[in-house]
N, C-alpha and C. Protein backbone atom coordinates (compact mmCIF):
# COMPACT_ATOMS: atom_id res chain seq x y z
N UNK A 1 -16.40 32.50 41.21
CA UNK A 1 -16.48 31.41 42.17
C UNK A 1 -17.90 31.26 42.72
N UNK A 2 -18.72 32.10 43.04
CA UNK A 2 -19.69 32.42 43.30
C UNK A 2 -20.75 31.54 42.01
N UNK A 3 -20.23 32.20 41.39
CA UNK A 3 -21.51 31.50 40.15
C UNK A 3 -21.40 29.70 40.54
N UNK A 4 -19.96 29.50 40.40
CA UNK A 4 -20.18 28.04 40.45
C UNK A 4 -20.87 26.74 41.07
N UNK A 5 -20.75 27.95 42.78
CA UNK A 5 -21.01 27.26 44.19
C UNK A 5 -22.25 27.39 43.63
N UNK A 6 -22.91 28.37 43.27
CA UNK A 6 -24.59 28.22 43.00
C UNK A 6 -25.22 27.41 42.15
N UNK A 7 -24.33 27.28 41.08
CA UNK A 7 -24.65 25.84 40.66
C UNK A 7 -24.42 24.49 40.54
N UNK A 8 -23.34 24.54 41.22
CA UNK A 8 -23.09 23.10 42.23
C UNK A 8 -24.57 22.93 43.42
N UNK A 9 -24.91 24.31 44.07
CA UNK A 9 -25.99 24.27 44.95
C UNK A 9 -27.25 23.41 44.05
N UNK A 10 -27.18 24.40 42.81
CA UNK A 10 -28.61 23.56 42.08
C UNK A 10 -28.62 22.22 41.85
N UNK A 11 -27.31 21.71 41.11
CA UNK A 11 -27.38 20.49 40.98
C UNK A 11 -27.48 19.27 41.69
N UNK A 12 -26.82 19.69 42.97
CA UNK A 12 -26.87 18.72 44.05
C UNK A 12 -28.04 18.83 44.31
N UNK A 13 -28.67 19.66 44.40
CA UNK A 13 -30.43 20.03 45.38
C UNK A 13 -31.67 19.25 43.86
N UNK A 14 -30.91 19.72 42.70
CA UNK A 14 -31.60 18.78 41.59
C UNK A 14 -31.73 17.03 41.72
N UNK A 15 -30.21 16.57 42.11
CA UNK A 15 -29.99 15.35 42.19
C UNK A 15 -30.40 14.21 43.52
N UNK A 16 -30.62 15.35 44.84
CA UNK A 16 -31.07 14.75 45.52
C UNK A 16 -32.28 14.79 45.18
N UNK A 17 -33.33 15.85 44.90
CA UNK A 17 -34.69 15.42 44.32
C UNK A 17 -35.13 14.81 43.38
N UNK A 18 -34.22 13.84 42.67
CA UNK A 18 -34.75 13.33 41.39
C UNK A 18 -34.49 11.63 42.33
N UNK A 19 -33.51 11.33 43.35
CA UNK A 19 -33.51 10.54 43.77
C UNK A 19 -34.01 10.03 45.11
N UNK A 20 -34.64 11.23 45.75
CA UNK A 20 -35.72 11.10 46.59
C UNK A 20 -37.19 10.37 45.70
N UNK A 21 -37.25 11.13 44.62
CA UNK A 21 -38.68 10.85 44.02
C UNK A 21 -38.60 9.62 43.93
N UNK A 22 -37.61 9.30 42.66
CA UNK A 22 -37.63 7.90 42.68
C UNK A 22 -37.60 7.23 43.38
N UNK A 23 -37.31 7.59 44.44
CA UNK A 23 -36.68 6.51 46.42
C UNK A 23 -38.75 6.14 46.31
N UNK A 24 -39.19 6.95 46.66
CA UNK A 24 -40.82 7.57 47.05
C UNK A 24 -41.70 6.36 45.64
N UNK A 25 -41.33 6.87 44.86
CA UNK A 25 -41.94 5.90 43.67
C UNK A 25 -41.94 4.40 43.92
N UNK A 26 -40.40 4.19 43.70
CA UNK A 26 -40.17 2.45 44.79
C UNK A 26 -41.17 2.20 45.80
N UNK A 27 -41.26 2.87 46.22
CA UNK A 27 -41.58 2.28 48.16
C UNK A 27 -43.19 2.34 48.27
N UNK A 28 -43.99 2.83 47.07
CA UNK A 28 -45.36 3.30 46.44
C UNK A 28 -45.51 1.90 45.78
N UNK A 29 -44.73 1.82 44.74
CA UNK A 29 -45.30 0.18 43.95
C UNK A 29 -44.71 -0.89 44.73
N UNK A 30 -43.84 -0.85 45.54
CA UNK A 30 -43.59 -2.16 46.60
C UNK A 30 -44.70 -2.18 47.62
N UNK A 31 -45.10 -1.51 48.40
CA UNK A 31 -46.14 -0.86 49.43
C UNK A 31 -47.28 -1.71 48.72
N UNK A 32 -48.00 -1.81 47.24
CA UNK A 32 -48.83 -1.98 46.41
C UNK A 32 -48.71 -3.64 46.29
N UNK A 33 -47.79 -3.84 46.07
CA UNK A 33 -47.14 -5.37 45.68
C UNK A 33 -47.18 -6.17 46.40
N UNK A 34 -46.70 -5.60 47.62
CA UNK A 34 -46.81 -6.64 48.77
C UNK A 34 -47.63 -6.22 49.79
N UNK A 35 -48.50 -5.37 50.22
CA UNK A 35 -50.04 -5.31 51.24
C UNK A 35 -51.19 -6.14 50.40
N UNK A 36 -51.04 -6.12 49.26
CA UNK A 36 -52.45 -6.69 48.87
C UNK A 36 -52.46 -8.28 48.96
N UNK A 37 -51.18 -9.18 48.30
CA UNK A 37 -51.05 -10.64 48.84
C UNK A 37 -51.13 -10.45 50.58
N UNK A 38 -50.36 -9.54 51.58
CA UNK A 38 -50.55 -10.06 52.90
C UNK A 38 -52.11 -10.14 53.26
N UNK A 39 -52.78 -8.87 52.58
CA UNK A 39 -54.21 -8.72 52.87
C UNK A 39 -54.96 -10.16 52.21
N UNK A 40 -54.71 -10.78 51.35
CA UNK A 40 -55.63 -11.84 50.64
C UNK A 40 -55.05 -12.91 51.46
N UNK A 41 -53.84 -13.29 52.23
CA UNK A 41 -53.29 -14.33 53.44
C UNK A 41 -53.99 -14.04 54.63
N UNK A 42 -54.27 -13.10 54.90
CA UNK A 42 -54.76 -12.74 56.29
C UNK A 42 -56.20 -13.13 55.97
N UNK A 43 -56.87 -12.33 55.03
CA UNK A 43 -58.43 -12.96 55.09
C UNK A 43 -58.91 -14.28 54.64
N UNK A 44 -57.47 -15.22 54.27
CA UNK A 44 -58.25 -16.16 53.84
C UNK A 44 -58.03 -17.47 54.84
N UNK A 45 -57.78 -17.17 56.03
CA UNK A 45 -57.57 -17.64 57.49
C UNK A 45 -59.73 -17.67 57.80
N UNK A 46 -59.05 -16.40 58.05
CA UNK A 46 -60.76 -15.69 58.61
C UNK A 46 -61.75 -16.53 57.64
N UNK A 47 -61.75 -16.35 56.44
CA UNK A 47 -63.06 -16.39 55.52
C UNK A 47 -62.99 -18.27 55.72
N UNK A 48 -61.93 -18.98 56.11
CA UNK A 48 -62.09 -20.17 55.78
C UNK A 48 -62.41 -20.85 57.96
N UNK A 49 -62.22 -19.98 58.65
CA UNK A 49 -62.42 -20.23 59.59
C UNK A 49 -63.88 -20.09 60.65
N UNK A 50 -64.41 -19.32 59.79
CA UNK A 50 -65.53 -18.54 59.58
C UNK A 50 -67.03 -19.47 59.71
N UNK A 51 -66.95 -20.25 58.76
CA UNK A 51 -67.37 -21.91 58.24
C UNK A 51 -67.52 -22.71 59.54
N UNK A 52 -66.20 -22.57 60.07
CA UNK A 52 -66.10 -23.79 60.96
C UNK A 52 -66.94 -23.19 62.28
N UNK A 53 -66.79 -21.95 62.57
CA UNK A 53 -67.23 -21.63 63.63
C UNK A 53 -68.67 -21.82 63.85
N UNK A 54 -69.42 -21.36 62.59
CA UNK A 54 -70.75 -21.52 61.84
C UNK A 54 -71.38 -22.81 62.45
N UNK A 55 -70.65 -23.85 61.65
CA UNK A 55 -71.22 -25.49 61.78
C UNK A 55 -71.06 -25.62 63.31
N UNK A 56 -69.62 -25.61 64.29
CA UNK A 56 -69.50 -25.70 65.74
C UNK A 56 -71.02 -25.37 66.15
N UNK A 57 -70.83 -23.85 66.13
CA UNK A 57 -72.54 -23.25 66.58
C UNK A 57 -74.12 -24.13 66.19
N UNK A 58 -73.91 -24.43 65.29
CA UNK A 58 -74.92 -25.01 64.42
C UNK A 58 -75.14 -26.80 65.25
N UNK A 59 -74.06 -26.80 65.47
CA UNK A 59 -74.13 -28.69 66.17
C UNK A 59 -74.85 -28.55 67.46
N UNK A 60 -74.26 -27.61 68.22
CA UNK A 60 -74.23 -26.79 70.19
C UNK A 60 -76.09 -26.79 69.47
């Protein structure tokens, strides 16, 4: 009985770490996927607002 529980222990402790990783892997190429479009939305506010502030100053 003993033997078994111990490897019921391994396998479960195997299976949660094979589906943690993968959990971790997901959340690595989503993280990747979607910060870099929010980052290119966010600066392209700035980079196009940037201009305007320029010319304002430039008229004053």
């Amino acid at each position: 009985m003993t033997s078994l529980l111990v490897l019921n222990a391994i396998l479960s402790s195997a299976i949660v770490a094979v589906i943690v990783s993968v959990l971790a892997f997901a959340i690595r190429s989503d993280r990747r996927s979607t910060i870099a479009p929010k980052l290119r939305t966010v600066a392209q506010p700035r980079a196009t607002a940037r201009p305007v502030t320029l010319s304002l100053a430039s008229t004053k």
